[in-house]
Protein backbone atom coordinates (compact mmCIF):
# COMPACT_ATOMS: atom_id res chain seq x y z
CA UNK A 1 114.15 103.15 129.53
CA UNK A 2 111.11 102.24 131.02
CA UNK A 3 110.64 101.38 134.77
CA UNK A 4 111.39 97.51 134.86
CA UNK A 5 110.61 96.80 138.75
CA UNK A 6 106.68 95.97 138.22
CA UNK A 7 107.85 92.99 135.61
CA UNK A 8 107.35 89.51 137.14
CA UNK A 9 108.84 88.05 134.23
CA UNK A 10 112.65 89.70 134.75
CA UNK A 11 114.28 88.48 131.23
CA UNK A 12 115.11 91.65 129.10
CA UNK A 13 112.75 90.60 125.99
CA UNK A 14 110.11 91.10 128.78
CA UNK A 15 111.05 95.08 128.74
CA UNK A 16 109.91 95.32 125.51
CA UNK A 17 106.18 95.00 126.58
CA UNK A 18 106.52 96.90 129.41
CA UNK A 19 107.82 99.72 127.14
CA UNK A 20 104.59 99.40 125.45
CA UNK A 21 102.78 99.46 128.34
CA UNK A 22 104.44 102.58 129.65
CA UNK A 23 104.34 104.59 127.05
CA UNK A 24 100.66 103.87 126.00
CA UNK A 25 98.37 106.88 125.94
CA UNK A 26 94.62 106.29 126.53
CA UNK A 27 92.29 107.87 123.88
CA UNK A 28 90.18 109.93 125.55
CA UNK A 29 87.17 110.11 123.15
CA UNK A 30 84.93 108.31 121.03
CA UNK A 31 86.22 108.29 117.45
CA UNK A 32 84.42 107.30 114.04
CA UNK A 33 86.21 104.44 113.28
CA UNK A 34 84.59 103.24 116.48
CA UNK A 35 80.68 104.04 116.03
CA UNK A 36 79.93 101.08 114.43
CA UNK A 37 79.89 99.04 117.30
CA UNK A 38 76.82 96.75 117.50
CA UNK A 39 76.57 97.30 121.30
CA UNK A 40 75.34 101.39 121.92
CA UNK A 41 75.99 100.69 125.13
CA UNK A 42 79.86 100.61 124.17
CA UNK A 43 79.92 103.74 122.34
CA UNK A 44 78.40 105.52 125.34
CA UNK A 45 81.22 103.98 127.89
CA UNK A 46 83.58 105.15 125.29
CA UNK A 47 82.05 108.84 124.96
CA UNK A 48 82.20 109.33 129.10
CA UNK A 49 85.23 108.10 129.80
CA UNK A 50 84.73 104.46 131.43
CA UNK A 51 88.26 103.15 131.94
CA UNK A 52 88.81 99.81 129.61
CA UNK A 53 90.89 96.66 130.24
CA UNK A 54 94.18 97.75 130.55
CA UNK A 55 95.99 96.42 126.94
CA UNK A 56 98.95 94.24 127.08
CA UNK A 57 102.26 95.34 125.31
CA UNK A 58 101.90 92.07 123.04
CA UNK A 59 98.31 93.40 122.01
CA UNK A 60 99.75 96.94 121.83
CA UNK A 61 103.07 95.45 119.80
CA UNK A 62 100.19 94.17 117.04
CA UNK A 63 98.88 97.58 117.06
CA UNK A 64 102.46 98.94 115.75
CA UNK A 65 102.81 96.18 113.59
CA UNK A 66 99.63 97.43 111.80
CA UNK A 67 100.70 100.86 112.12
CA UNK A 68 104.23 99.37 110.17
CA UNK A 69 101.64 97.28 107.40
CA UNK A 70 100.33 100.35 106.77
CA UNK A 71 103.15 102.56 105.92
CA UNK A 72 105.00 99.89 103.93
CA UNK A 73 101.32 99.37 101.70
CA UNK A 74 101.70 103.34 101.61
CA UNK A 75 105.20 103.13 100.44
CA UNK A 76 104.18 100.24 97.89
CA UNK A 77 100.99 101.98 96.24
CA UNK A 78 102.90 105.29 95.59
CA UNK A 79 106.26 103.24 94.52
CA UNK A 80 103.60 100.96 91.93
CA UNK A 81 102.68 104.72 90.46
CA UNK A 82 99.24 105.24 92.55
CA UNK A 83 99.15 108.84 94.38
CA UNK A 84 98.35 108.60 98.08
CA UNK A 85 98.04 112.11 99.64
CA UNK A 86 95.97 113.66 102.91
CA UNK A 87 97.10 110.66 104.76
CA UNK A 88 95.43 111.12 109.15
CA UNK A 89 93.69 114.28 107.83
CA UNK A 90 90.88 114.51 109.93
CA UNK A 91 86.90 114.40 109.69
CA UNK A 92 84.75 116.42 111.76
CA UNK A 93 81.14 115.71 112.22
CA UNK A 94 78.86 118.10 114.71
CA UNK A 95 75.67 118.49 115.75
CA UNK A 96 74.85 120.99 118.71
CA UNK A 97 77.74 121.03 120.85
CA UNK A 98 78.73 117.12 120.19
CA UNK A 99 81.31 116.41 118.06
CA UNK A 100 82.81 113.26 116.72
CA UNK A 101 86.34 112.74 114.81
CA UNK A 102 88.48 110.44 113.13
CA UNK A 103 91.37 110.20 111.10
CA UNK A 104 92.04 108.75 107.83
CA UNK A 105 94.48 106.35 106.20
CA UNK A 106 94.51 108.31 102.88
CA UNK A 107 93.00 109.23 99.42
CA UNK A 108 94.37 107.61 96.37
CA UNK A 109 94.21 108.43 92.69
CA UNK A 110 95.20 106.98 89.40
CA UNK A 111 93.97 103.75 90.07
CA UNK A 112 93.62 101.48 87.37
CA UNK A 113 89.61 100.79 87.64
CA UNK A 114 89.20 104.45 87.54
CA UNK A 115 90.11 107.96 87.56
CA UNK A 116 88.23 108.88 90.11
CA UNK A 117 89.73 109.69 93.72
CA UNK A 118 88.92 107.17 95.92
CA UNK A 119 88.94 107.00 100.10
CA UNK A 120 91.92 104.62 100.71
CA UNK A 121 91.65 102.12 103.76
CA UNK A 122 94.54 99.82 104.72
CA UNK A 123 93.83 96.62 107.10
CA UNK A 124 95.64 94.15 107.99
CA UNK A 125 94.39 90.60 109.34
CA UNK A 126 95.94 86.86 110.13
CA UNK A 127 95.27 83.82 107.82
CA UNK A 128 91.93 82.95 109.54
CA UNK A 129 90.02 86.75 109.11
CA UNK A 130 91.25 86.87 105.76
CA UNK A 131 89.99 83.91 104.93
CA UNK A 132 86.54 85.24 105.73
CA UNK A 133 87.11 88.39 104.12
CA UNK A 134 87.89 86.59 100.85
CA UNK A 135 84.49 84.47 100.87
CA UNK A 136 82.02 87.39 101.85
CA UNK A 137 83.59 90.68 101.25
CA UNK A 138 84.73 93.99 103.46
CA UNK A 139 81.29 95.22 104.54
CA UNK A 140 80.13 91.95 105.67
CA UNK A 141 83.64 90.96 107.84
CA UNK A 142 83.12 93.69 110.79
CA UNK A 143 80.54 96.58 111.08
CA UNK A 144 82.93 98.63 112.57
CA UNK A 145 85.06 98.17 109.59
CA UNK A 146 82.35 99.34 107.61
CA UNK A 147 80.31 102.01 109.45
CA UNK A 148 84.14 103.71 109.14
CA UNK A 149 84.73 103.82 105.55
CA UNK A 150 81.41 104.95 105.14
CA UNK A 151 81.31 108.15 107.29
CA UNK A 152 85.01 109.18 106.24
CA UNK A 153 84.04 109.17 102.26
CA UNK A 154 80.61 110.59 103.14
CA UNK A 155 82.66 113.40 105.56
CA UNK A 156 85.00 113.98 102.61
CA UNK A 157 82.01 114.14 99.47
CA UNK A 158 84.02 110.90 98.05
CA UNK A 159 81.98 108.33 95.88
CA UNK A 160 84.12 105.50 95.89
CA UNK A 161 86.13 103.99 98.43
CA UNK A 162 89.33 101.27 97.88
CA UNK A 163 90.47 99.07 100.85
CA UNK A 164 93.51 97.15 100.52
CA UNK A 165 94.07 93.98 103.19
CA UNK A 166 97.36 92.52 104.22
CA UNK A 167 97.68 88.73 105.15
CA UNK A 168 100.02 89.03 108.12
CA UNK A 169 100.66 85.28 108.00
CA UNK A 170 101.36 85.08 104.04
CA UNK A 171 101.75 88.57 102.81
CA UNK A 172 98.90 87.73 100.28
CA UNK A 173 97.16 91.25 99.71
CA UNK A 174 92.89 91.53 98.84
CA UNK A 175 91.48 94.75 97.44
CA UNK A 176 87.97 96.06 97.34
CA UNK A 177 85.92 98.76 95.65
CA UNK A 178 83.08 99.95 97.73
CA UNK A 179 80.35 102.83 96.55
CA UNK A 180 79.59 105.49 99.53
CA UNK A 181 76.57 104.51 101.46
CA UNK A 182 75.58 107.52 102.28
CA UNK A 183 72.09 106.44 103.40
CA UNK A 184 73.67 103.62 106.15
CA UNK A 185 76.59 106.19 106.91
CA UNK A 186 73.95 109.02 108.14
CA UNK A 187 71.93 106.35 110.32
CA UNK A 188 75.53 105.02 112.20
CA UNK A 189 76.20 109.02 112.70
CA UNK A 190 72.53 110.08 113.89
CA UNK A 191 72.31 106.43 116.19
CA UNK A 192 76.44 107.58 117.65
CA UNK A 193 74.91 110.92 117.99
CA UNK A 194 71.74 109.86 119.85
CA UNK A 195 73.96 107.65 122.03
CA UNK A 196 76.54 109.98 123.14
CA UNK A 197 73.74 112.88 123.71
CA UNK A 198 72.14 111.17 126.13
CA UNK A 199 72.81 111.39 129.89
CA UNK A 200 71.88 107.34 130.43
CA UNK A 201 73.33 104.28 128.97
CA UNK A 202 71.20 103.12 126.44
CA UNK A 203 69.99 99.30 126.82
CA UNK A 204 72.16 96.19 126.68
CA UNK A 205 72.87 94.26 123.35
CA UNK A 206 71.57 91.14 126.29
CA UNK A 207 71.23 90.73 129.26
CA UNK A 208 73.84 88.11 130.04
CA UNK A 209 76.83 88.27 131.02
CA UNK A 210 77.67 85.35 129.14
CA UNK A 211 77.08 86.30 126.17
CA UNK A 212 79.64 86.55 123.26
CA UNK A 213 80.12 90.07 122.72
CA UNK A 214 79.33 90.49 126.41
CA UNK A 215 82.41 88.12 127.55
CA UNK A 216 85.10 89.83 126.56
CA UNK A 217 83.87 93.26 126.31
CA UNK A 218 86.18 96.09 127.97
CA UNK A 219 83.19 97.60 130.24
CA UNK A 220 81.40 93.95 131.27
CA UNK A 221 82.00 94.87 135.16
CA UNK A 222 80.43 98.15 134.82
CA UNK A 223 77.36 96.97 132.47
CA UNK A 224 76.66 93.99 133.94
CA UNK A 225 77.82 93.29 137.64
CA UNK A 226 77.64 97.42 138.60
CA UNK A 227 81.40 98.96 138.96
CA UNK A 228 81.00 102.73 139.84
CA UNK A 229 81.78 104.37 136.62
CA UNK A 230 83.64 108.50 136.69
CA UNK A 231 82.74 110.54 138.91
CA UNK A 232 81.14 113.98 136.99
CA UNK A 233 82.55 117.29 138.41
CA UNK A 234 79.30 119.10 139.25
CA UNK A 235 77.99 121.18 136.65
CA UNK A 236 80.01 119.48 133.74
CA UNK A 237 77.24 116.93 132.84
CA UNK A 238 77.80 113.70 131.84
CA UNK A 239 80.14 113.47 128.48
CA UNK A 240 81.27 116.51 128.32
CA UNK A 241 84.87 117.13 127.23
């Protein structure tokens, strides 16, 4: 049972977040379903090791619950007759002694739009994102979302790629067809790769603080108002691990 003395609030459901809290493990590298970030800036915190905002066990409880959507949408596909198989199998990308990795949610055949095998991508989103997912599509809703798909069925040689979306609030469920981009997935690689190479930040997405994506940004105190970052054990170089 997790250590319960650092909870202000002392009622028992307030264990469960501390749970979470406790047995959270920080990833400790930049990962492809993370280079599509608008800000480089971001993806270079990421690659050396700037410590983020410490996340909440509600915020970490909606990560599980995703984690949960996920296998049950598994479960459902294969149960419906689809084949889901080389579910977290991972993709490599290198280039000099950089490398960058991610895991996938799956390939699925038998479809019924084609017989090809498709990259398989499972989201899940409230009421309001879906909303905006249904009016203009997957690759417009987040870059992230789509800089990811791109470079895992480019990394795997697939042509097609199906997402499936889960309304948390309704169950409702979307689905999308998406041809590989492998044109836009090489330039998200080569920028990620040009970001994390270098021993500098690159510039700011703006220059204020203020700003939207700058407000609530993980690494705002040491981009904009100059928190020490790591310290780099001499000879190591910055971003090496």
């Amino acid at each position: 049972m997790a250590d319960l003395s650092i909870i202000q609030d002392t009622s028992s459901i307030a264990a469960i977040d501390c749970d979470y809290e406790a047995r959270r493990s920080e990833r400790d590298r930049l990962g492809l379903s993370e280079i599509g970030d608008p800000c480089a800036r971001v993806l270079w915190y990421k690659h050396n090791k700037y410590q983020k905002k410490e996340i909440k066990g509600r915020v970490l409880r909606l990560f599980q619950l995703g984690n949960l959507i996920e296998e049950q949408m598994s479960t459902d596909l294969k149960s419906a007759g689809f084949l889901i198989h080389s579910q977290q199998r991972r993709v490599v990308f290198t280039q000099g002694e950089l490398e960058l990795n991610g895991s996938i949610d799956g390939i699925i055949e038998r479809l019924l739009e084609s017989n090809q095998p498709h990259l398989w991508e499972c989201k899940s989103m409230a009421s309001k994102g879906f909303a905006k997912l249904k009016t203009h599509g997957y690759e417009a809703y987040d870059q992230k979302y789509k800089a990811q798909i791109h470079v895992y069925a480019m990394g795997l040689k697939l042509k097609r790629i199906f997402v499936t979306v889960y309304n948390k609030d309704t169950s409702e469920l979307y689905q999308e067809r998406i041809h590989t981009n492998k044109a836009f997935a090489t330039e998200m690689l080569q920028r990620a790769f040009d970001v994390v190479g270098s021993k500098t930040p690159p510039p700011k997405i703006n220059e204020r603080a203020e700003f939207y994506t700058c407000s609530w940004c993980d690494f705002k105190e040491y981009c904009h108002y100059g928190k020490p970052g790591p310290v780099v054990a001499p000879g190591k170089g910055v971003g090496k691990w």
